[in-house]
C-alpha atoms as a PDB file:
ATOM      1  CA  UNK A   1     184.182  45.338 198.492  1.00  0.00           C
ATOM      2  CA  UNK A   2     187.074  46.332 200.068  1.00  0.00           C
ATOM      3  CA  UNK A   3     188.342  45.437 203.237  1.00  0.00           C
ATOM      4  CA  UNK A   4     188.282  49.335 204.002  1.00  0.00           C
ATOM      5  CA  UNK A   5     184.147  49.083 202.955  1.00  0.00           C
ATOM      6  CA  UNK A   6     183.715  46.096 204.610  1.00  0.00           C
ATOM      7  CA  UNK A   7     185.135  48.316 207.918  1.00  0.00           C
ATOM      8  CA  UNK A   8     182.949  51.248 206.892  1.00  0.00           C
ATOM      9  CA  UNK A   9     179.442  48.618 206.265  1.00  0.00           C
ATOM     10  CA  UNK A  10     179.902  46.938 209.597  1.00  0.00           C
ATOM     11  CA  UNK A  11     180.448  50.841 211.463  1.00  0.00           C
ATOM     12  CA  UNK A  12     177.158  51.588 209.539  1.00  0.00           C
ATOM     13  CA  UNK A  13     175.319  48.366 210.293  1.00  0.00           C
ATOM     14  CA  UNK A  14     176.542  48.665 214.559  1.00  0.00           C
ATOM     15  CA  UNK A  15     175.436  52.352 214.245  1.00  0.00           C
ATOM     16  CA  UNK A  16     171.696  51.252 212.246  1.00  0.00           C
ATOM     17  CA  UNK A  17     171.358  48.732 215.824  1.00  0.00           C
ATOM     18  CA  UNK A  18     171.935  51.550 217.745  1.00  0.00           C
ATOM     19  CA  UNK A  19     169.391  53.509 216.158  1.00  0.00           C
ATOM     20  CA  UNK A  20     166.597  51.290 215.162  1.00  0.00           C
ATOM     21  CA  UNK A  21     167.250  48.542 217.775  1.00  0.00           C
ATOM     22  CA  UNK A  22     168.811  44.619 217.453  1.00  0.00           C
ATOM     23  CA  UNK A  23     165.229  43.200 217.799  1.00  0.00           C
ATOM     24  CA  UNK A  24     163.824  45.114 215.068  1.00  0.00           C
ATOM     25  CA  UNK A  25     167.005  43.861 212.882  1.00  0.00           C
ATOM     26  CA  UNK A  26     166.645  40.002 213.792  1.00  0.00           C
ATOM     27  CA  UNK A  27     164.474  39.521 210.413  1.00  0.00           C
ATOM     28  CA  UNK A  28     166.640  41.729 208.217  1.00  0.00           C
ATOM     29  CA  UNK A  29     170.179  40.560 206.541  1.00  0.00           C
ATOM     30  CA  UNK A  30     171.579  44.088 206.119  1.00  0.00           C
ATOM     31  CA  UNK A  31     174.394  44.273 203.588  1.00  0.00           C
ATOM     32  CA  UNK A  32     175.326  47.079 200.710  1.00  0.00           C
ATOM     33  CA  UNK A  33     171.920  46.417 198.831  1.00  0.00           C
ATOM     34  CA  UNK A  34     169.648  46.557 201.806  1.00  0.00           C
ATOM     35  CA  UNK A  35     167.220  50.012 201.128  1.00  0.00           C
ATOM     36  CA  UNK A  36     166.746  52.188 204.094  1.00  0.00           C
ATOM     37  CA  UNK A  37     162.899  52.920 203.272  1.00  0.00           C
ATOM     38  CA  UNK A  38     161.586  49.469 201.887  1.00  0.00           C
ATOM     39  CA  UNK A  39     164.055  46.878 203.782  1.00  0.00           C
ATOM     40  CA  UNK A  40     164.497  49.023 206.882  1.00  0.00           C
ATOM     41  CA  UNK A  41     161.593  51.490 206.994  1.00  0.00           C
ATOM     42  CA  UNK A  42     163.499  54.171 208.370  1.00  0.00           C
ATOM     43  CA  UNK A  43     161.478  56.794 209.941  1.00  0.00           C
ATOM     44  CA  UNK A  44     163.037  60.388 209.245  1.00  0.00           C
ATOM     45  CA  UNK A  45     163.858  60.561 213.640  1.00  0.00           C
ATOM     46  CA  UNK A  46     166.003  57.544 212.790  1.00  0.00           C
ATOM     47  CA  UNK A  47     167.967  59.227 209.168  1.00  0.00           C
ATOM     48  CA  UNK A  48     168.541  62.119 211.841  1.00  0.00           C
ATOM     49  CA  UNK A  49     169.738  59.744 214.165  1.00  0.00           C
ATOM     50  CA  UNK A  50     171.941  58.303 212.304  1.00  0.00           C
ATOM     51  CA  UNK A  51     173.018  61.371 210.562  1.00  0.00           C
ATOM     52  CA  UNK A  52     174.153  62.479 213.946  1.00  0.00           C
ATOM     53  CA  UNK A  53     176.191  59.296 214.711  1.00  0.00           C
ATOM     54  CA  UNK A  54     178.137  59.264 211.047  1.00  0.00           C
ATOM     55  CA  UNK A  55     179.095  62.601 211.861  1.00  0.00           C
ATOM     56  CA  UNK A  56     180.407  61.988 215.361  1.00  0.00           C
ATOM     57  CA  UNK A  57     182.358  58.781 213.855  1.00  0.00           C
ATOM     58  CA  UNK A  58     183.540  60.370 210.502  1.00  0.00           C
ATOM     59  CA  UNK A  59     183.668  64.068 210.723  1.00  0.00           C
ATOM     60  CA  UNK A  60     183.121  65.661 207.229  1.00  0.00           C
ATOM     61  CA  UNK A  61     183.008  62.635 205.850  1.00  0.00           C
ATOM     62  CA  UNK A  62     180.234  61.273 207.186  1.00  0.00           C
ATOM     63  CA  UNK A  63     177.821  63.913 205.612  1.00  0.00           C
ATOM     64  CA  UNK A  64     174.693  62.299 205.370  1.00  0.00           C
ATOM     65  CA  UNK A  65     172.732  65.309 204.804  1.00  0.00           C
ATOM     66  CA  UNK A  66     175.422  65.915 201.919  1.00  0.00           C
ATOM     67  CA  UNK A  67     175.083  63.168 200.220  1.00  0.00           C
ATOM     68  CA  UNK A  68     171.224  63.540 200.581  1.00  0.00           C
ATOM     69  CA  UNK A  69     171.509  67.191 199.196  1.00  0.00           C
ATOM     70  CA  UNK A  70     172.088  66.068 195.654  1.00  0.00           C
ATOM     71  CA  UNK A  71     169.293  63.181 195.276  1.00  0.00           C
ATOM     72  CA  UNK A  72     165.477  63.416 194.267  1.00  0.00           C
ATOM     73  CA  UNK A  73     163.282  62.206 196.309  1.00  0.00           C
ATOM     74  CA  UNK A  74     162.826  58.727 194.227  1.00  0.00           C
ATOM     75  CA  UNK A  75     167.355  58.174 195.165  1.00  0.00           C
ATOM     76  CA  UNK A  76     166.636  59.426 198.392  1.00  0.00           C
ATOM     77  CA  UNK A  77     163.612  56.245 198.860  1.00  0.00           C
ATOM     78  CA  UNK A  78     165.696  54.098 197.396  1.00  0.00           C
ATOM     79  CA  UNK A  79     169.008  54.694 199.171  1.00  0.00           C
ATOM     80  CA  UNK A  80     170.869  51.514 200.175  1.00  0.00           C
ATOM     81  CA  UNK A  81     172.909  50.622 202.859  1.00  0.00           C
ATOM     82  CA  UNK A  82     175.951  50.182 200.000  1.00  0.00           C
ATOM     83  CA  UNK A  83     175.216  54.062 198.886  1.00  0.00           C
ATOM     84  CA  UNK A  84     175.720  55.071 202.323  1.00  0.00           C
ATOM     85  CA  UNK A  85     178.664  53.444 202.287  1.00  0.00           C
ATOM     86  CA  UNK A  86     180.564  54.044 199.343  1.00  0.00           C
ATOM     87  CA  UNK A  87     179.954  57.805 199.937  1.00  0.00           C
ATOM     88  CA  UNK A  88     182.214  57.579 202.952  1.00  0.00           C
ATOM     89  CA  UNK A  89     184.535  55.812 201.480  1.00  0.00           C
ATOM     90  CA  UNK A  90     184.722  58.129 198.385  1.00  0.00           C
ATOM     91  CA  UNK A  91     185.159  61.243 200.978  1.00  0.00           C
ATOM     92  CA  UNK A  92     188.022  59.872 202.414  1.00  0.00           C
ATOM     93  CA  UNK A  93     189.829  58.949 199.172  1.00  0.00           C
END
């Protein structure tokens, strides 16, 4: 990774504290490979959540429900925190 990515992973790691809590991410090493649904267990309140905070860091390019848009449901489950963040990258290249 870049040191651009590594900016854009650590915004999306501060925002996934803010969302889910820091005690509930004491157990979990998030990085690029960690899955929303089966390291995280994201609950759909918390992918709106943090749909809403991508979009009020990154505009446009932080279009979660975009990037959503063109997976099946068996992407979608297993999304990882490195998807997430390559697609912001790649909308601001």
């Amino acid at each position: 990774m870049t040191s651009a990515d590594d900016g854009v992973l650590a915004e999306v790691v501060r925002m996934l504290v803010e969302v889910v809590g820091e005690d509930f991410l004491l157990d979990v090493q998030v990085g690029p490979d960690t899955t929303f649904n089966g390291d995280l267990a994201l609950e759909s309140i918390e992918f709106v959540a943090l749909a809403e905070k991508l979009r009020a860091r990154y505009g446009d390019r932080g279009d979660f429900a975009g990037l959503v848009a063109g997976m099946d449901l068996d992407q979608i489950m297993n999304m990882t925190v490195g998807d997430l963040t390559r697609h912001v990258e790649a909308a601001h290249a």
